[in-house]
PDB file of N, CA and C in Angstrom:
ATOM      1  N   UNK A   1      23.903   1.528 -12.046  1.00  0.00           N
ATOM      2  CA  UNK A   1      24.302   2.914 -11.941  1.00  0.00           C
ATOM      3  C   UNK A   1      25.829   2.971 -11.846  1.00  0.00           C
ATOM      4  N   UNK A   2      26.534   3.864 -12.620  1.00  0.00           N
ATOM      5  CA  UNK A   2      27.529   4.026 -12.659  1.00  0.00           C
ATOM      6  C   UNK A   2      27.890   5.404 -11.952  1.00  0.00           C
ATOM      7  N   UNK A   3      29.350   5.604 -11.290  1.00  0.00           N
ATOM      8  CA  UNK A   3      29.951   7.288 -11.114  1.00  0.00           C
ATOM      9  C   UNK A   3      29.457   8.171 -11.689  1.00  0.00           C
ATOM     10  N   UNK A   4      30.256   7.918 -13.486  1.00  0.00           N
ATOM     11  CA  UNK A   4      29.512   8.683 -14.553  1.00  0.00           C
ATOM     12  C   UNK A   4      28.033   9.147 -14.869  1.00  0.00           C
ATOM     13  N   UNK A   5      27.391   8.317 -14.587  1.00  0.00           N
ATOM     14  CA  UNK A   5      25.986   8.386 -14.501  1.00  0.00           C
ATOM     15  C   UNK A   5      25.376   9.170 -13.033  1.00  0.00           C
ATOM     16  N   UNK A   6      26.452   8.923 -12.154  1.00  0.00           N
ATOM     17  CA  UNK A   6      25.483   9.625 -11.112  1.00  0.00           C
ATOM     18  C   UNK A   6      26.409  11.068 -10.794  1.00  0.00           C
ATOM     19  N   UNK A   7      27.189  11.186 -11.460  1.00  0.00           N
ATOM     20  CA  UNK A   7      27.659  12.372 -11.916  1.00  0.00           C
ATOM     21  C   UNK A   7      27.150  13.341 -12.262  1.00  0.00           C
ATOM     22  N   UNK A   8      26.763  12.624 -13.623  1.00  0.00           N
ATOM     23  CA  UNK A   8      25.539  13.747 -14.802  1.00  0.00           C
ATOM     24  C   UNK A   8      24.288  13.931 -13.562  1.00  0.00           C
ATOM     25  N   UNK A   9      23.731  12.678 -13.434  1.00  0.00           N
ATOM     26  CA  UNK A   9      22.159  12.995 -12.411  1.00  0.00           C
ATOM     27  C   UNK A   9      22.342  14.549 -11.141  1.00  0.00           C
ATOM     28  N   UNK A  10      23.507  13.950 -10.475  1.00  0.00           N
ATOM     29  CA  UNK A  10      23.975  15.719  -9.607  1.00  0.00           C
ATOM     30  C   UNK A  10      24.118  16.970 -10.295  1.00  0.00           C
ATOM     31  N   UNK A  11      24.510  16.981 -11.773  1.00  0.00           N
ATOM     32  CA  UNK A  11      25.047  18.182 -12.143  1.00  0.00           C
ATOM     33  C   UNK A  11      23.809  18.473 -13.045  1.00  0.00           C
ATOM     34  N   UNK A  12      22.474  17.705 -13.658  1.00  0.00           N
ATOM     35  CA  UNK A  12      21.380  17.906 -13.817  1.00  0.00           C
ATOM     36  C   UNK A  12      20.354  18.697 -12.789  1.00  0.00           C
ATOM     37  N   UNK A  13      20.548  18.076 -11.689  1.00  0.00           N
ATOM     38  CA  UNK A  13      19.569  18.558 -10.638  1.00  0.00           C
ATOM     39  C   UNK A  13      20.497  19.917  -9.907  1.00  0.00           C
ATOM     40  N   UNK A  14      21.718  19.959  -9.892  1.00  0.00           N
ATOM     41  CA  UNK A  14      22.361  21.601  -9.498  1.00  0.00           C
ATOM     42  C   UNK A  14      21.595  22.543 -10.253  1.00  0.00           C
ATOM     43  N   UNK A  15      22.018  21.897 -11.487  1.00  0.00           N
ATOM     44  CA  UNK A  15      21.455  23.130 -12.980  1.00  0.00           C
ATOM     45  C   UNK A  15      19.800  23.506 -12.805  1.00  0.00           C
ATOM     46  N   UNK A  16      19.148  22.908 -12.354  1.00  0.00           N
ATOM     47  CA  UNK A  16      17.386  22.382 -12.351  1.00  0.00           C
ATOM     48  C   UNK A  16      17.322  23.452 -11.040  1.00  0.00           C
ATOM     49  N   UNK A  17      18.257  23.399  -9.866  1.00  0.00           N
ATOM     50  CA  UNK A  17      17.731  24.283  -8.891  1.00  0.00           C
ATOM     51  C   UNK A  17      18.452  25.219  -9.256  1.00  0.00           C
ATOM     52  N   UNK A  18      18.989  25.462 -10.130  1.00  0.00           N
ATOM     53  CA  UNK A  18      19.482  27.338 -10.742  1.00  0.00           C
ATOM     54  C   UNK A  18      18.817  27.884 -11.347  1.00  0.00           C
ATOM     55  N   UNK A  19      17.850  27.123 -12.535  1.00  0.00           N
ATOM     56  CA  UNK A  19      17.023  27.340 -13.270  1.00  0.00           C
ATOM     57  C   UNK A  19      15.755  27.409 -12.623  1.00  0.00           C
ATOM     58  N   UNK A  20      15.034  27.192 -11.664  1.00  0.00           N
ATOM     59  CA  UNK A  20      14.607  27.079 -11.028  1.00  0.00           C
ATOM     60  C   UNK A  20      13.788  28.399 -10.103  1.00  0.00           C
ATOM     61  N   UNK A  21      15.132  28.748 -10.287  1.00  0.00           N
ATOM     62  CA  UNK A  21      14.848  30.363  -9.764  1.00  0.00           C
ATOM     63  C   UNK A  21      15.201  31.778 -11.212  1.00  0.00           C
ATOM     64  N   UNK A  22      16.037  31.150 -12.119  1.00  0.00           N
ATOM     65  CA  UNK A  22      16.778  32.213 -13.305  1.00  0.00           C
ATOM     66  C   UNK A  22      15.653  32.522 -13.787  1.00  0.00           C
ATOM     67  N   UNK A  23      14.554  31.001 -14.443  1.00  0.00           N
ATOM     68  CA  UNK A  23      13.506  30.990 -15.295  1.00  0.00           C
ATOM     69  C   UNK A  23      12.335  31.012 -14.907  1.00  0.00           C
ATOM     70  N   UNK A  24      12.323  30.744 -13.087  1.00  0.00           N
ATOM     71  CA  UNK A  24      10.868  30.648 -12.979  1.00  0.00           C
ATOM     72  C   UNK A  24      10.429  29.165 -13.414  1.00  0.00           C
ATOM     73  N   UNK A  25      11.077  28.088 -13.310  1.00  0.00           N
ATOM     74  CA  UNK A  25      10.368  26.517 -13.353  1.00  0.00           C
ATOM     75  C   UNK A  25       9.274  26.590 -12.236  1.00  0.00           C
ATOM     76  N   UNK A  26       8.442  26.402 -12.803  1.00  0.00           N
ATOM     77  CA  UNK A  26       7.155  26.226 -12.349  1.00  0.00           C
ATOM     78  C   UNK A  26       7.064  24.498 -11.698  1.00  0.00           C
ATOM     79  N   UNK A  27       6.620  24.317 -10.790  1.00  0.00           N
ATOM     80  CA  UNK A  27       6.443  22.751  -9.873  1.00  0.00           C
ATOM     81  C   UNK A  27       6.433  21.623 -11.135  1.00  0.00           C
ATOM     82  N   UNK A  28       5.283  21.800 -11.877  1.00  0.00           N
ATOM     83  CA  UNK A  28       5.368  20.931 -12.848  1.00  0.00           C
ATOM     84  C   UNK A  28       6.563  20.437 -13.533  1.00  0.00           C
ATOM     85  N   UNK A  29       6.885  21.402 -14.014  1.00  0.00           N
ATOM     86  CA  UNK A  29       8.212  21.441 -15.100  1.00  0.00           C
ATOM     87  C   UNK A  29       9.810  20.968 -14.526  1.00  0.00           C
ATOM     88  N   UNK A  30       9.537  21.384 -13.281  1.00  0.00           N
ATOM     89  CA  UNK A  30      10.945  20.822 -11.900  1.00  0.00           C
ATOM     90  C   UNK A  30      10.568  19.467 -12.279  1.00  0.00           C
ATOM     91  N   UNK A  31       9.366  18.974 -11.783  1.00  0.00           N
ATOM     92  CA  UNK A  31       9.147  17.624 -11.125  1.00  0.00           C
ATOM     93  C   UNK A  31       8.948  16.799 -12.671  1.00  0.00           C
ATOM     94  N   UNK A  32       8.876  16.974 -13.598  1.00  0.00           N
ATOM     95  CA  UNK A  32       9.260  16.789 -14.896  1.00  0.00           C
ATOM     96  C   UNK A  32      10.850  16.199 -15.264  1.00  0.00           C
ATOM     97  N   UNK A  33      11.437  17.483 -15.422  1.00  0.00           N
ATOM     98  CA  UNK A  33      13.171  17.087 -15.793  1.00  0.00           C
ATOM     99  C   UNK A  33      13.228  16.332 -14.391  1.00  0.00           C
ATOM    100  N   UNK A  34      13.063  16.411 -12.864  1.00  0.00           N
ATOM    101  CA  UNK A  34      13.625  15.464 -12.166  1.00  0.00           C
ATOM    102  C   UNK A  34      13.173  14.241 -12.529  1.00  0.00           C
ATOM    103  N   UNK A  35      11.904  13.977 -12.662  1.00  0.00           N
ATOM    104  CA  UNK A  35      11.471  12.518 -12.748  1.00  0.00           C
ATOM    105  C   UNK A  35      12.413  11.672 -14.092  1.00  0.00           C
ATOM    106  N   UNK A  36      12.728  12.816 -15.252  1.00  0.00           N
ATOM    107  CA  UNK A  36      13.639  12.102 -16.155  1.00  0.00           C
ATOM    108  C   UNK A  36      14.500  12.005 -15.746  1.00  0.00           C
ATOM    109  N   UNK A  37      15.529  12.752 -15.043  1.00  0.00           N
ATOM    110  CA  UNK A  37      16.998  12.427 -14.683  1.00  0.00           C
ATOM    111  C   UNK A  37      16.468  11.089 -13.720  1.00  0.00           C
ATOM    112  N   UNK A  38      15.788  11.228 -12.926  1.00  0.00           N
ATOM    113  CA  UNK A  38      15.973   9.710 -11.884  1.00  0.00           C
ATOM    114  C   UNK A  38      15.621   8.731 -12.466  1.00  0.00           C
ATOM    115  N   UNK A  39      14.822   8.571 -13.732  1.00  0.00           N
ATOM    116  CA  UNK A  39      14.591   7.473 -14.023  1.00  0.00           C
ATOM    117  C   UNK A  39      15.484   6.752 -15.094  1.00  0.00           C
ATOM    118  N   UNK A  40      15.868   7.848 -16.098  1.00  0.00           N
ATOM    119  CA  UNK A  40      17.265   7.507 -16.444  1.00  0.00           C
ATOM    120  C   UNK A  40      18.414   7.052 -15.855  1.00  0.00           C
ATOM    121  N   UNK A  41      18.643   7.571 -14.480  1.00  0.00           N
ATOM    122  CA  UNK A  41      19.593   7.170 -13.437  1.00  0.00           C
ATOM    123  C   UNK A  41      19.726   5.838 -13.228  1.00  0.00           C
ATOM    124  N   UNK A  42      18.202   5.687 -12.854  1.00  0.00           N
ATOM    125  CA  UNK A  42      17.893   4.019 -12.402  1.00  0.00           C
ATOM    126  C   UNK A  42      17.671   2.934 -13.542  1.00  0.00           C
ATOM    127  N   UNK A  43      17.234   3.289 -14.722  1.00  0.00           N
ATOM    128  CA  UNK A  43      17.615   2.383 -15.629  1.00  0.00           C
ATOM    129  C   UNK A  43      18.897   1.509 -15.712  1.00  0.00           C
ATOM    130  N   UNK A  44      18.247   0.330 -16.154  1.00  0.00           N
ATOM    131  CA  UNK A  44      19.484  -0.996 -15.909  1.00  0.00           C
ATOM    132  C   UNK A  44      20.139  -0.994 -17.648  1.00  0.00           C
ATOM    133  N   UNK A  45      19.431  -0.892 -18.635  1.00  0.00           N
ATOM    134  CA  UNK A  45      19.540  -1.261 -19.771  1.00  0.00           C
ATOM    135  C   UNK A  45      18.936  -0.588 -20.834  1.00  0.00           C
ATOM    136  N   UNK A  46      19.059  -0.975 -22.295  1.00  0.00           N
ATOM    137  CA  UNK A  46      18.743  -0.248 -23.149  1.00  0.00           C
ATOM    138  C   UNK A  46      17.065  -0.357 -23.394  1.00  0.00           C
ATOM    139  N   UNK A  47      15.846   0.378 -23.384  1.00  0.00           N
ATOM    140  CA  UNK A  47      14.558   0.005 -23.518  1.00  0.00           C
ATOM    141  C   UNK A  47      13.836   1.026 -23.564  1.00  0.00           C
ATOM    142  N   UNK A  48      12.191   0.318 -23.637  1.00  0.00           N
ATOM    143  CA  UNK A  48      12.078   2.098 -24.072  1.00  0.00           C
ATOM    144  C   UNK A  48      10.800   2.999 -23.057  1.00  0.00           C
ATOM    145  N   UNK A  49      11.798   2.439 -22.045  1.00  0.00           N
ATOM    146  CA  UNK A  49      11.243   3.741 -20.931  1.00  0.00           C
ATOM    147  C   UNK A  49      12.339   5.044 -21.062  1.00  0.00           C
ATOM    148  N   UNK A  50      13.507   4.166 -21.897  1.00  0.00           N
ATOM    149  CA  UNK A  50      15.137   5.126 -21.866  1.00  0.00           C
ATOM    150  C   UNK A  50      14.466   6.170 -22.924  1.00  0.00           C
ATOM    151  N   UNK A  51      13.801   5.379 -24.103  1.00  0.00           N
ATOM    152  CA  UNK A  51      13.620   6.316 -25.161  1.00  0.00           C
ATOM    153  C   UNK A  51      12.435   7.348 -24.633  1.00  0.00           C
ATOM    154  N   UNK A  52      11.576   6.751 -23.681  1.00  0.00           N
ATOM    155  CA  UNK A  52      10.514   8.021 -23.496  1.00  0.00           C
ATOM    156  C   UNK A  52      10.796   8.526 -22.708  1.00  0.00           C
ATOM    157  N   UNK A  53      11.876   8.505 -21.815  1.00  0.00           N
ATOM    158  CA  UNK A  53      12.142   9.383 -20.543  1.00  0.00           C
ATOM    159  C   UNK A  53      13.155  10.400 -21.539  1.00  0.00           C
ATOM    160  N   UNK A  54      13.902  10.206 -22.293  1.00  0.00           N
ATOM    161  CA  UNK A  54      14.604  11.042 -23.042  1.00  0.00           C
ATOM    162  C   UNK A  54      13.942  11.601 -24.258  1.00  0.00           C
ATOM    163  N   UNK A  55      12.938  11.440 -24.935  1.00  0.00           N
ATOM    164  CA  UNK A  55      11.850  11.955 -25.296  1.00  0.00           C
ATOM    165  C   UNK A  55      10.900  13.230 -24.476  1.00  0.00           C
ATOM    166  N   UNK A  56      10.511  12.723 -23.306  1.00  0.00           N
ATOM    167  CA  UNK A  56      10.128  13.862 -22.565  1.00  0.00           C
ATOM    168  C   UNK A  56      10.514  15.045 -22.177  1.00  0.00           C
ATOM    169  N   UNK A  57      11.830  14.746 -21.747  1.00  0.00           N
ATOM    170  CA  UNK A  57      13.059  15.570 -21.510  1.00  0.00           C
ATOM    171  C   UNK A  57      13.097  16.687 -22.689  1.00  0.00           C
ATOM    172  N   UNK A  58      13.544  16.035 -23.872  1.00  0.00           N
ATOM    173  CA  UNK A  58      13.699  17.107 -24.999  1.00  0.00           C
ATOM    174  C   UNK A  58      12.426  18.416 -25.740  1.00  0.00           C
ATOM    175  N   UNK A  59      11.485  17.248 -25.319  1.00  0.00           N
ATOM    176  CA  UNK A  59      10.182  17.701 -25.553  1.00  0.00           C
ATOM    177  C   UNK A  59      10.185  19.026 -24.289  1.00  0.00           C
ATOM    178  N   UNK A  60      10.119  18.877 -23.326  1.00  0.00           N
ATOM    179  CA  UNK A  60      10.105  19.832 -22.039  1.00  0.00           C
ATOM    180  C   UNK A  60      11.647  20.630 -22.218  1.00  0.00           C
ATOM    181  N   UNK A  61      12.412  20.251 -23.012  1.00  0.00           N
ATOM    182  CA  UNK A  61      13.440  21.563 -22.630  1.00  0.00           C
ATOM    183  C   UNK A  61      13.178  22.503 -24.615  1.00  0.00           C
ATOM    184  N   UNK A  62      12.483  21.609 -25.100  1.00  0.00           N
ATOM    185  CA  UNK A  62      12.082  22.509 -26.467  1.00  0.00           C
ATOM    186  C   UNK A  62      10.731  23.778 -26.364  1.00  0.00           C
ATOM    187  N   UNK A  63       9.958  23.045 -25.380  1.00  0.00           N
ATOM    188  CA  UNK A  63       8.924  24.257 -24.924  1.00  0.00           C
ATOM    189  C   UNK A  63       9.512  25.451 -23.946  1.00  0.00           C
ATOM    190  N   UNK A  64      10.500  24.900 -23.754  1.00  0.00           N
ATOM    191  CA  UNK A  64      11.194  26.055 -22.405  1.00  0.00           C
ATOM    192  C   UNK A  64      11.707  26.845 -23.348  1.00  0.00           C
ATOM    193  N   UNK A  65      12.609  26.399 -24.648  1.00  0.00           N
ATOM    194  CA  UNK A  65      13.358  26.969 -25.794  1.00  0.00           C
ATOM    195  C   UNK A  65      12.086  28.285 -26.350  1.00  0.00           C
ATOM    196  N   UNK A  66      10.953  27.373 -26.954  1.00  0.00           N
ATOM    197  CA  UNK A  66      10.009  28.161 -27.797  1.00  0.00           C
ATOM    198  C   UNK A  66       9.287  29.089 -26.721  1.00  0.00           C
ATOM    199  N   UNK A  67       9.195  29.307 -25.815  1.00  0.00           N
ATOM    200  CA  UNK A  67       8.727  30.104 -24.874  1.00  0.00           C
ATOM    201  C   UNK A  67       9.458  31.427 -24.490  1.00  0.00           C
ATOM    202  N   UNK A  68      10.929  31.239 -25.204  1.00  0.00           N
ATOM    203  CA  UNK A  68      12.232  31.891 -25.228  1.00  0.00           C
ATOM    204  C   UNK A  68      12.484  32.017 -23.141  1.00  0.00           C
ATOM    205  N   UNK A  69      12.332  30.780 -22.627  1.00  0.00           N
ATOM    206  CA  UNK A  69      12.423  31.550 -21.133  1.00  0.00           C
ATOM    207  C   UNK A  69      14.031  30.448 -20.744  1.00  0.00           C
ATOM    208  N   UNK A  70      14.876  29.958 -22.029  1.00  0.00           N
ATOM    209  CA  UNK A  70      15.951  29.258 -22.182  1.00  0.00           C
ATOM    210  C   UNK A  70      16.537  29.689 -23.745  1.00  0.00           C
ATOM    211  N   UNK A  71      17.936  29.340 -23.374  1.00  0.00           N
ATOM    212  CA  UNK A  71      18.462  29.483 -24.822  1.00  0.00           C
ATOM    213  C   UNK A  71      18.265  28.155 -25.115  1.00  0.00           C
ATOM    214  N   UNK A  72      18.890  27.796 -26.506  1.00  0.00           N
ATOM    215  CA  UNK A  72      19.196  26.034 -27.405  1.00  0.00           C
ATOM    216  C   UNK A  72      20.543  25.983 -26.431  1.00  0.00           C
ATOM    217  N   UNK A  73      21.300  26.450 -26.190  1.00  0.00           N
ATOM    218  CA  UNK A  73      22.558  26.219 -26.092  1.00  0.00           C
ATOM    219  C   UNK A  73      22.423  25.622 -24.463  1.00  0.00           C
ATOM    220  N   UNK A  74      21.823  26.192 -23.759  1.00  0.00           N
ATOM    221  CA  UNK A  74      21.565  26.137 -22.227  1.00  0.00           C
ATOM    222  C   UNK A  74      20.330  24.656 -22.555  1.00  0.00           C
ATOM    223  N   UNK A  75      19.738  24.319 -23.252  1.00  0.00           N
ATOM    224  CA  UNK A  75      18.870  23.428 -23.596  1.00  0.00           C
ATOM    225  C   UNK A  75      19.633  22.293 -23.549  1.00  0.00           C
ATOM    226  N   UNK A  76      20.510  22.588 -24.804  1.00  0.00           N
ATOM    227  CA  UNK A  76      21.158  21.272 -25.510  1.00  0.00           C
ATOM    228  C   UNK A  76      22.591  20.658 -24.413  1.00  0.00           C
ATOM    229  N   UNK A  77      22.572  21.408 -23.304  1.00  0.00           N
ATOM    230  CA  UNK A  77      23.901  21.379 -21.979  1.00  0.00           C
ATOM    231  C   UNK A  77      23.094  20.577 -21.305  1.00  0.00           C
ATOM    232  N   UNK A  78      21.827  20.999 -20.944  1.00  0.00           N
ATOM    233  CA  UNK A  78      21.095  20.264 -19.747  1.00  0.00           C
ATOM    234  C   UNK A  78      20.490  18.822 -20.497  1.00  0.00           C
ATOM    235  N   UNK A  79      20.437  19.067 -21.706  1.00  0.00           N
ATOM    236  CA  UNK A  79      19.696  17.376 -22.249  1.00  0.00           C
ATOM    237  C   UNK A  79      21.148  16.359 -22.894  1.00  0.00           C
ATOM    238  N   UNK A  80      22.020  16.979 -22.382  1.00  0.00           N
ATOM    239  CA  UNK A  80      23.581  16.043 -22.968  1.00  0.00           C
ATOM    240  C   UNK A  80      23.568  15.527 -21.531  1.00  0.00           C
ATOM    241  N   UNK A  81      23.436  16.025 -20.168  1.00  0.00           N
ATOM    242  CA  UNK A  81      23.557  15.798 -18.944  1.00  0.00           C
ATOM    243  C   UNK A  81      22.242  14.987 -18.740  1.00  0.00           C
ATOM    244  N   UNK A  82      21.211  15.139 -19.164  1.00  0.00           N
ATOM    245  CA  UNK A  82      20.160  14.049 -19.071  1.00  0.00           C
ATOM    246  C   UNK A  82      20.136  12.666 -19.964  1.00  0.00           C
ATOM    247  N   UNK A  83      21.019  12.549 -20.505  1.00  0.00           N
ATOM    248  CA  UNK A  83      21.240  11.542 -21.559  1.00  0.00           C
ATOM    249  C   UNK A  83      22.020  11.185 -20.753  1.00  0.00           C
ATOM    250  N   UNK A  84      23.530  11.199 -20.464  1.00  0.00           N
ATOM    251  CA  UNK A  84      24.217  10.362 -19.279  1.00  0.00           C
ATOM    252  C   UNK A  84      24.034   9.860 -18.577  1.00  0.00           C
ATOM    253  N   UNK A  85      22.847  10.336 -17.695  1.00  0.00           N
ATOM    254  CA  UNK A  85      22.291   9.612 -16.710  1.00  0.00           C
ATOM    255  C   UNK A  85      21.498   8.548 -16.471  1.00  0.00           C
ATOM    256  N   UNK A  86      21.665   8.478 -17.990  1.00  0.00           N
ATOM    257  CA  UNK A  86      21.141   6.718 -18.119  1.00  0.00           C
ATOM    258  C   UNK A  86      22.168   5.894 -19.243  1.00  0.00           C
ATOM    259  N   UNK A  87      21.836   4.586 -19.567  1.00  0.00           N
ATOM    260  CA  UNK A  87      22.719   3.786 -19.890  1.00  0.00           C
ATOM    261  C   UNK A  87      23.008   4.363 -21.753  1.00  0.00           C
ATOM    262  N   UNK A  88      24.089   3.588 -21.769  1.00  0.00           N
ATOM    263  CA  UNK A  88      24.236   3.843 -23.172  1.00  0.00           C
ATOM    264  C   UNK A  88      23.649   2.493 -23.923  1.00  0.00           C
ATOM    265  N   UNK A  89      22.773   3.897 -24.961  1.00  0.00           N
ATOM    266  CA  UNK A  89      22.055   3.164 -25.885  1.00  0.00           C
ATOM    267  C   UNK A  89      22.453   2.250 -26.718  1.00  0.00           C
ATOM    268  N   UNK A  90      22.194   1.245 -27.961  1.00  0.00           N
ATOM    269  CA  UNK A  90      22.757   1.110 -29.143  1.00  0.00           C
ATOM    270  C   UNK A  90      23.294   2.226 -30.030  1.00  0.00           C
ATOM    271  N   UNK A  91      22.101   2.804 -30.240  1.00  0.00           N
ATOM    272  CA  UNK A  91      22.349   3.995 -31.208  1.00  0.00           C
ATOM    273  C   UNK A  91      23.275   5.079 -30.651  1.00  0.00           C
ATOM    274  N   UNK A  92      23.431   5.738 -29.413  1.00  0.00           N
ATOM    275  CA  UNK A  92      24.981   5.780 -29.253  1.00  0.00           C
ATOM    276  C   UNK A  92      26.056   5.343 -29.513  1.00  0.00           C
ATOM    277  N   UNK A  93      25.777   4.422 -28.979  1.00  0.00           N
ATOM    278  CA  UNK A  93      27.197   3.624 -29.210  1.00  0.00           C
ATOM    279  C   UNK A  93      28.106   3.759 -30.766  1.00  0.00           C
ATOM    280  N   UNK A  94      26.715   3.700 -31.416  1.00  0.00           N
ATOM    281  CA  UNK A  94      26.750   3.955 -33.043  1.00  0.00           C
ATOM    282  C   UNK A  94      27.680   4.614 -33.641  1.00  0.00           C
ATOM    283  N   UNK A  95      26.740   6.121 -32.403  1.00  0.00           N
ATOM    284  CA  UNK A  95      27.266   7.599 -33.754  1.00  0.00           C
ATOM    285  C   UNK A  95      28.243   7.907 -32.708  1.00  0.00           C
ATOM    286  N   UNK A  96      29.493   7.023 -32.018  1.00  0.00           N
ATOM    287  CA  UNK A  96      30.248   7.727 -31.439  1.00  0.00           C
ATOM    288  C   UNK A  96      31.583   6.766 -32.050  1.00  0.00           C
TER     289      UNK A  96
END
């Protein structure tokens, strides 16, 4: 775990208890994005609990999107902050 990384994980879970109350996150859906930010957090390396914990994530902030009870823009803020919070991938590394 890095600063950076536990940076993003705080400013994930601020956003999660704002939303929380803006949108109406339902228990499930909290305990959802948290379980991805912490497990991303705690990841050591590149593998693919990284890819399904960040898989889930997108998946759960695209039903929040199609439900219209989130914008893309408020989506795509909170899943750039859930991606930090774990290690950098290969394929990052890539396209940067």
């Amino acid at each position: 775990m890095t600063d950076r990384r536990y940076t993003a994980y705080r400013r994930v879970r601020t956003k999660l208890g704002v939303l929380a109350t803006e949108i109406e996150l339902c228990p499930e859906e909290r305990l959802l994005f948290d379980d991805c930010a912490e497990g991303l957090l705690l990841a050591r390396e590149e593998d693919d609990e990284v890819r399904s914990l960040r898989l889930k994530a997108a998946v759960g902030l695209s039903l929040l999107v199609g439900s219209e009870r989130m914008t893309s823009a408020e989506a795509d803020a909170i899943y750039e902050q859930m991606v930090l919070c774990g290690p950098v991938l290969a394929q990052d590394a890539a396209a940067a």
